[in-house]
PDB file of N, CA and C in Angstrom:
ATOM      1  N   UNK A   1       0.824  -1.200   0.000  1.00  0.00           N
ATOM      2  CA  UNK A   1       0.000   0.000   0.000  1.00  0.00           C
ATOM      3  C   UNK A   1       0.865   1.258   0.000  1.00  0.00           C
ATOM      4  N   UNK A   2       1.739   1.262   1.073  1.00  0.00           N
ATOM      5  CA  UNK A   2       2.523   2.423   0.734  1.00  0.00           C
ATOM      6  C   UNK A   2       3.877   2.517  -0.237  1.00  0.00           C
ATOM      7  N   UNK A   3       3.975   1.468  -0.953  1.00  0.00           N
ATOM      8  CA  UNK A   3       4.693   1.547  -2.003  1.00  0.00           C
ATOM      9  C   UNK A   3       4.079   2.217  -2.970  1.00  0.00           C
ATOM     10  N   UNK A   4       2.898   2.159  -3.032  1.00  0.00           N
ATOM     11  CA  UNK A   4       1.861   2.565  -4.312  1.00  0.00           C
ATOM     12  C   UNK A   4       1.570   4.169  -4.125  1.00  0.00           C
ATOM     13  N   UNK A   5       1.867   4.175  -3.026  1.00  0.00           N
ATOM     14  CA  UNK A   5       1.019   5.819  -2.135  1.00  0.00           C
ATOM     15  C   UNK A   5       2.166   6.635  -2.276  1.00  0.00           C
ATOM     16  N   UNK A   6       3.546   6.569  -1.810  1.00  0.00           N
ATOM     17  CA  UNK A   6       4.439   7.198  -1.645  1.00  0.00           C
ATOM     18  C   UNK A   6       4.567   7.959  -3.152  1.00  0.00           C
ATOM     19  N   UNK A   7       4.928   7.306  -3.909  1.00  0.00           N
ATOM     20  CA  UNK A   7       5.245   8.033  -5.365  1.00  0.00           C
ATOM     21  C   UNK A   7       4.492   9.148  -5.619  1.00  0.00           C
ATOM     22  N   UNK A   8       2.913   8.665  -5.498  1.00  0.00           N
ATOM     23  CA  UNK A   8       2.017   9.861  -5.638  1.00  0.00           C
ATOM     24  C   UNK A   8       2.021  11.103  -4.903  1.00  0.00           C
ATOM     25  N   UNK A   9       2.259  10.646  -3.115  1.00  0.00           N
ATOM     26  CA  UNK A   9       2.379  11.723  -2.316  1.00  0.00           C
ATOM     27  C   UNK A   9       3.767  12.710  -2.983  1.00  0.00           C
ATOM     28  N   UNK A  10       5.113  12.165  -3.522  1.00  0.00           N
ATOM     29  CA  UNK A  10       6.229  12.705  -3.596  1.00  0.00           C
ATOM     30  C   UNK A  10       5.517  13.359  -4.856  1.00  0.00           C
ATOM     31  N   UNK A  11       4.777  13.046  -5.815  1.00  0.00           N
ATOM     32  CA  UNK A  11       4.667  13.757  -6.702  1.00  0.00           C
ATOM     33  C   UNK A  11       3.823  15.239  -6.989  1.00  0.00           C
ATOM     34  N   UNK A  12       2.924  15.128  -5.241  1.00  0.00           N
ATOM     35  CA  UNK A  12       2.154  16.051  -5.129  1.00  0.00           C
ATOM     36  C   UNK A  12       2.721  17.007  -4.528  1.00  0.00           C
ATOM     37  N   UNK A  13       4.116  16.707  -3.708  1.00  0.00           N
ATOM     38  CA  UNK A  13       4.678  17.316  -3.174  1.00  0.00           C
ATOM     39  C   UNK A  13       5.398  18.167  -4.006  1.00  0.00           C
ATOM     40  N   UNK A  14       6.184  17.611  -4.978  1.00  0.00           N
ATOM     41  CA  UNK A  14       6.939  17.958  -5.584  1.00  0.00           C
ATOM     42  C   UNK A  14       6.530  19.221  -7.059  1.00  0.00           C
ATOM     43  N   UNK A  15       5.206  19.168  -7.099  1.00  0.00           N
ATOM     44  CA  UNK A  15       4.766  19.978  -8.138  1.00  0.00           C
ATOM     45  C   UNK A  15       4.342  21.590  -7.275  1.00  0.00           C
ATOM     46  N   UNK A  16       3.528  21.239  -5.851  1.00  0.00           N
ATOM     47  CA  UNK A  16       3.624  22.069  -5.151  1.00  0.00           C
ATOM     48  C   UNK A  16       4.620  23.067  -4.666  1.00  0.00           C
ATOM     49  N   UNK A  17       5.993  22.564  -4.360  1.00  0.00           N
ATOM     50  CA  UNK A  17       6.976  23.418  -4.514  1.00  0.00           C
ATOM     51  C   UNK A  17       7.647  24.166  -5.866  1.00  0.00           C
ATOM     52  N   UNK A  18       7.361  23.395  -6.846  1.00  0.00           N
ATOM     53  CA  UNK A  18       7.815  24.145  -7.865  1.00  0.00           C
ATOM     54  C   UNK A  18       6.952  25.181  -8.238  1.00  0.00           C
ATOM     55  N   UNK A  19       5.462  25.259  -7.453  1.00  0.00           N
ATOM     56  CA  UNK A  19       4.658  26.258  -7.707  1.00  0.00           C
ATOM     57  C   UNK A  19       5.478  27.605  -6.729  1.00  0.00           C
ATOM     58  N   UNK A  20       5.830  26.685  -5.487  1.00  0.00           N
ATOM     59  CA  UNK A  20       6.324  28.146  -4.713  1.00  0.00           C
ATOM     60  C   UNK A  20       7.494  28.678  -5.140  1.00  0.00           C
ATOM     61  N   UNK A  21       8.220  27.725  -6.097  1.00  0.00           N
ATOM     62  CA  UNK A  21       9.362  28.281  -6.460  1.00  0.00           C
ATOM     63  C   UNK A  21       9.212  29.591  -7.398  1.00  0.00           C
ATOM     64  N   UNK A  22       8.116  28.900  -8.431  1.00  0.00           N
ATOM     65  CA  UNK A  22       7.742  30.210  -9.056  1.00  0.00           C
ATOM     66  C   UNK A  22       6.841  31.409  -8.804  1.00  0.00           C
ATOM     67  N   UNK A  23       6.268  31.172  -8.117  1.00  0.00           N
ATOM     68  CA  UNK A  23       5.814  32.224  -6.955  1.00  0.00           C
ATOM     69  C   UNK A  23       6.887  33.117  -6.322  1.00  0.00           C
ATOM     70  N   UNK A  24       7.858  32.313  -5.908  1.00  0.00           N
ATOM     71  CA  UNK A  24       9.083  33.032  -5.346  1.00  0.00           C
ATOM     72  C   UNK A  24       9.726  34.143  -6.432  1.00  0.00           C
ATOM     73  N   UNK A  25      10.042  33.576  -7.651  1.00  0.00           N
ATOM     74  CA  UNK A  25      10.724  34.399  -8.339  1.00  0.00           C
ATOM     75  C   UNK A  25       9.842  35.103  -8.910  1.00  0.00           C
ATOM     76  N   UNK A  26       8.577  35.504  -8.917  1.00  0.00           N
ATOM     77  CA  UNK A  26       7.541  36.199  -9.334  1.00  0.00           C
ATOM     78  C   UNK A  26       7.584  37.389  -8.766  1.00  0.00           C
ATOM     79  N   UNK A  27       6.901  37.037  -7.282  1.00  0.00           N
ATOM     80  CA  UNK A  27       7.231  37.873  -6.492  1.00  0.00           C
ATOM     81  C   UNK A  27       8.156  37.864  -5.188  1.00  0.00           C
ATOM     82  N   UNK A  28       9.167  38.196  -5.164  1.00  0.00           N
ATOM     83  CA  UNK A  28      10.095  37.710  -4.150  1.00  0.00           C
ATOM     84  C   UNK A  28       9.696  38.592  -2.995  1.00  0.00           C
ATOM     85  N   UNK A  29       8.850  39.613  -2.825  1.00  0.00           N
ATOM     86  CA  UNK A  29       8.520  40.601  -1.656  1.00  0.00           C
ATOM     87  C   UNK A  29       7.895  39.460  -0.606  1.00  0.00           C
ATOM     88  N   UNK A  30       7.159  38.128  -1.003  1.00  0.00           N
ATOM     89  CA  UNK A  30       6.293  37.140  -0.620  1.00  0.00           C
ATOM     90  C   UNK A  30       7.115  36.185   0.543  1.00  0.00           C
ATOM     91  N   UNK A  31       8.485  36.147  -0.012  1.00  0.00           N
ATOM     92  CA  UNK A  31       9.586  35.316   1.050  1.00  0.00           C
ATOM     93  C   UNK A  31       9.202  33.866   1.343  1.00  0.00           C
ATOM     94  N   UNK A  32       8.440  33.126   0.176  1.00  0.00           N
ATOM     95  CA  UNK A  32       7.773  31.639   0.493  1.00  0.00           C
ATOM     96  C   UNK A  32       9.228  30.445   0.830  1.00  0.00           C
ATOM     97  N   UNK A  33      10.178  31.352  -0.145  1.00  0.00           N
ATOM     98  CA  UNK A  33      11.299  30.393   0.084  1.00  0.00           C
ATOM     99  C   UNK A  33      12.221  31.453   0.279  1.00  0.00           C
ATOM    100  N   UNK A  34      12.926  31.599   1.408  1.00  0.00           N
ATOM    101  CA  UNK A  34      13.557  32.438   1.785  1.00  0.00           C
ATOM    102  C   UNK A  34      15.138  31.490   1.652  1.00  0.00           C
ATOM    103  N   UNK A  35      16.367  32.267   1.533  1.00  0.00           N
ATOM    104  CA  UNK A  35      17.669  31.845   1.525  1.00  0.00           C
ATOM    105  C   UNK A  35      18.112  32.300   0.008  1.00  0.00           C
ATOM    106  N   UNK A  36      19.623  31.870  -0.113  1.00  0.00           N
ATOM    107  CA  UNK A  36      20.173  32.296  -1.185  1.00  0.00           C
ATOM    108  C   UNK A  36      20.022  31.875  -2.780  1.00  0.00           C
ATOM    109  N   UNK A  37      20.947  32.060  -3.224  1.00  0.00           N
ATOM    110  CA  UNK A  37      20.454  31.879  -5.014  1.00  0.00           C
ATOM    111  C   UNK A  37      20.872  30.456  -5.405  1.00  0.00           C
ATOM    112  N   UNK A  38      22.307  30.130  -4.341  1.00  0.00           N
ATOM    113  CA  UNK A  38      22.478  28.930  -4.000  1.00  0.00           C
ATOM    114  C   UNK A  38      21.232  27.332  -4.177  1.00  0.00           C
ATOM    115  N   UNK A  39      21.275  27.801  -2.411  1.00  0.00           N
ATOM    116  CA  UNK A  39      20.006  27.214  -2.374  1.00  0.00           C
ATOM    117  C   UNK A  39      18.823  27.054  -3.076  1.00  0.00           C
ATOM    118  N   UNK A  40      18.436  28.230  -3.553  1.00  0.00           N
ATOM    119  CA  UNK A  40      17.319  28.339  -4.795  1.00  0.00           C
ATOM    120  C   UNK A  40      17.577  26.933  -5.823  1.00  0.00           C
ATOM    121  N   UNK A  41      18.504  26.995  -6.372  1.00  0.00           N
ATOM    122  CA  UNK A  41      19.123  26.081  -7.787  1.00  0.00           C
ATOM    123  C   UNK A  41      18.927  24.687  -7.048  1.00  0.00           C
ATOM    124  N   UNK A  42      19.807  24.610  -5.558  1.00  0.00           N
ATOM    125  CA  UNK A  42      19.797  23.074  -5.526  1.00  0.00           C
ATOM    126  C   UNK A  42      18.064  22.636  -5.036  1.00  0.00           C
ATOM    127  N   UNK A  43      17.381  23.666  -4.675  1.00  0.00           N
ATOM    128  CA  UNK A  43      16.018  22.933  -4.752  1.00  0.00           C
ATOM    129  C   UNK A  43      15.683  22.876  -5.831  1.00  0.00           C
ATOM    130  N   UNK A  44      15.956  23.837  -6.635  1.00  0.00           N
ATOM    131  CA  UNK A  44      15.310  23.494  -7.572  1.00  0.00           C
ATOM    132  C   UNK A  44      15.191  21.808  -8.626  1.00  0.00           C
ATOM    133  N   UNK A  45      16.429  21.908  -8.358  1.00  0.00           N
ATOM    134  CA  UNK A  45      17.159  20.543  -8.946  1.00  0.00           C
ATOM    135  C   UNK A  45      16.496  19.339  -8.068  1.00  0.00           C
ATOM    136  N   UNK A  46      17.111  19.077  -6.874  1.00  0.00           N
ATOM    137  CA  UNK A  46      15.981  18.217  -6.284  1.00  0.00           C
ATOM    138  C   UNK A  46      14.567  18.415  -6.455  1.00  0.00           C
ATOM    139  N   UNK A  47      13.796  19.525  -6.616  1.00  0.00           N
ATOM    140  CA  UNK A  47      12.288  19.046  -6.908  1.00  0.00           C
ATOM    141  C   UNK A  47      12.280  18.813  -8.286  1.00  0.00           C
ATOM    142  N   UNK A  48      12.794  18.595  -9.479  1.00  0.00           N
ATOM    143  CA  UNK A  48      12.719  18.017 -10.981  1.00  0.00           C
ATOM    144  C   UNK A  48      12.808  16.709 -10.441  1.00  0.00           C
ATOM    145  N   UNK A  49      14.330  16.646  -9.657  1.00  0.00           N
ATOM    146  CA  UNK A  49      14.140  14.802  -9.438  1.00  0.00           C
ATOM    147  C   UNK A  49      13.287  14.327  -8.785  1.00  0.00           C
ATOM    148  N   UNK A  50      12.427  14.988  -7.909  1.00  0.00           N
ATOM    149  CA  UNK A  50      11.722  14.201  -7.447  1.00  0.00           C
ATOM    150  C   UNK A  50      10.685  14.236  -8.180  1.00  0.00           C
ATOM    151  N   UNK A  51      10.177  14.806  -9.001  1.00  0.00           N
ATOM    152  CA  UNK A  51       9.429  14.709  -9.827  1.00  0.00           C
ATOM    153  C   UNK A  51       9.234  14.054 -11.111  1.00  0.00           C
ATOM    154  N   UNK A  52      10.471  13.541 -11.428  1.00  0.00           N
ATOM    155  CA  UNK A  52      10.781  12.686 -12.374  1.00  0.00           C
ATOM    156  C   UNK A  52      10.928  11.045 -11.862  1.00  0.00           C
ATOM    157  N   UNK A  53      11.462  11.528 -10.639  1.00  0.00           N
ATOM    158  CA  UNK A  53      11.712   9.974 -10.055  1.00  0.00           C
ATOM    159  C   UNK A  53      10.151   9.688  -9.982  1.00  0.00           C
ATOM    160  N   UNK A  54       9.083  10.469  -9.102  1.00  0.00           N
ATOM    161  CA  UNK A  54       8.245   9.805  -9.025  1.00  0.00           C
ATOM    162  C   UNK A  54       7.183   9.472 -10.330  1.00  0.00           C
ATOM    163  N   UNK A  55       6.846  10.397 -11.433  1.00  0.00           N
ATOM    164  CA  UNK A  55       6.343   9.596 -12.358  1.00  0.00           C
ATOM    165  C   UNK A  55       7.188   8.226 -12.826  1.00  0.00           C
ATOM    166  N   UNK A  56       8.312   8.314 -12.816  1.00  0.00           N
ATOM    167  CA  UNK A  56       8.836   7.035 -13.424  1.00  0.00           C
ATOM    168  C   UNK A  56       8.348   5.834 -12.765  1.00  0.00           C
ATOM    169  N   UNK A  57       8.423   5.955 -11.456  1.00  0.00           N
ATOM    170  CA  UNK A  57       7.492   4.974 -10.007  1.00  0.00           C
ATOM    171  C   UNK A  57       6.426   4.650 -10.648  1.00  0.00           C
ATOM    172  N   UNK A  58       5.885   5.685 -10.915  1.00  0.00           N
ATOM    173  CA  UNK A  58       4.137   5.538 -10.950  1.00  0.00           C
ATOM    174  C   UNK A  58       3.524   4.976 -12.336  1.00  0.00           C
ATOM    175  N   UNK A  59       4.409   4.749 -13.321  1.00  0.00           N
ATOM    176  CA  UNK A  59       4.536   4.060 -14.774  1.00  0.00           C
ATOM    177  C   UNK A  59       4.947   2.740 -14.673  1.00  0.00           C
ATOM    178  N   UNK A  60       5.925   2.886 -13.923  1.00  0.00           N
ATOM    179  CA  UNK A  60       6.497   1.354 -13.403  1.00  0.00           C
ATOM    180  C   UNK A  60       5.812   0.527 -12.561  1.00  0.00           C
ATOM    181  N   UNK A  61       5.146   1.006 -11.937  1.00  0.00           N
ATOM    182  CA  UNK A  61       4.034   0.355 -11.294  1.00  0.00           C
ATOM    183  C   UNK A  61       2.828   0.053 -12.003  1.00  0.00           C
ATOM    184  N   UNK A  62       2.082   0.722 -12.881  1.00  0.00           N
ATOM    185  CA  UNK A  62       1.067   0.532 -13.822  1.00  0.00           C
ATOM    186  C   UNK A  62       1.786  -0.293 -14.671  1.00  0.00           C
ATOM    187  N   UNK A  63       2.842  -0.461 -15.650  1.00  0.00           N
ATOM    188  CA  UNK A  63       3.489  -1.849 -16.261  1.00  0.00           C
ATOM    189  C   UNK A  63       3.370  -2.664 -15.587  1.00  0.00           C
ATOM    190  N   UNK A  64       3.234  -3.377 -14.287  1.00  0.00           N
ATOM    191  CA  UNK A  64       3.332  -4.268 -13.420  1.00  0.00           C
ATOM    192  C   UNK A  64       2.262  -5.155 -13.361  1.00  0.00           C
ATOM    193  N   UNK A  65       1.230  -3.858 -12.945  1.00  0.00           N
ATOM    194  CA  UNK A  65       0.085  -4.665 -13.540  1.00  0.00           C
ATOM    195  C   UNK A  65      -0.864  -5.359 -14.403  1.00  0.00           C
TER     196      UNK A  65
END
């Protein structure tokens, strides 16, 4: 069950932040993600992967069945 669940949750997660990301650089007066330009990039980068990792999950699991 939570093999099946997790992917989806990471994927809901993961689209959600890329909303605040762009929210962030929209309006940065908003401070949703506060820290440097640094930081900015490597989330950014981790939320693609997790967003990629988890559709790939969630395909791989529908082949299965």
């Amino acid at each position: 069950m939570l093999r099946r669940l997790l992917p989806h949750l990471c994927l809901v997660c993961s689209i959600m932040m890329l909303v605040f990301i762009v929210i962030d650089q929209i309006n940065p007066a908003m401070r949703i993600i506060g820290g440097n330009d640094v930081f900015n990039h490597f989330l950014l980068i981790f939320t693609l992967l997790v967003l990629v990792t988890s559709l790939w999950t969630i395909c791989d699991h529908r082949r299965q069945c």
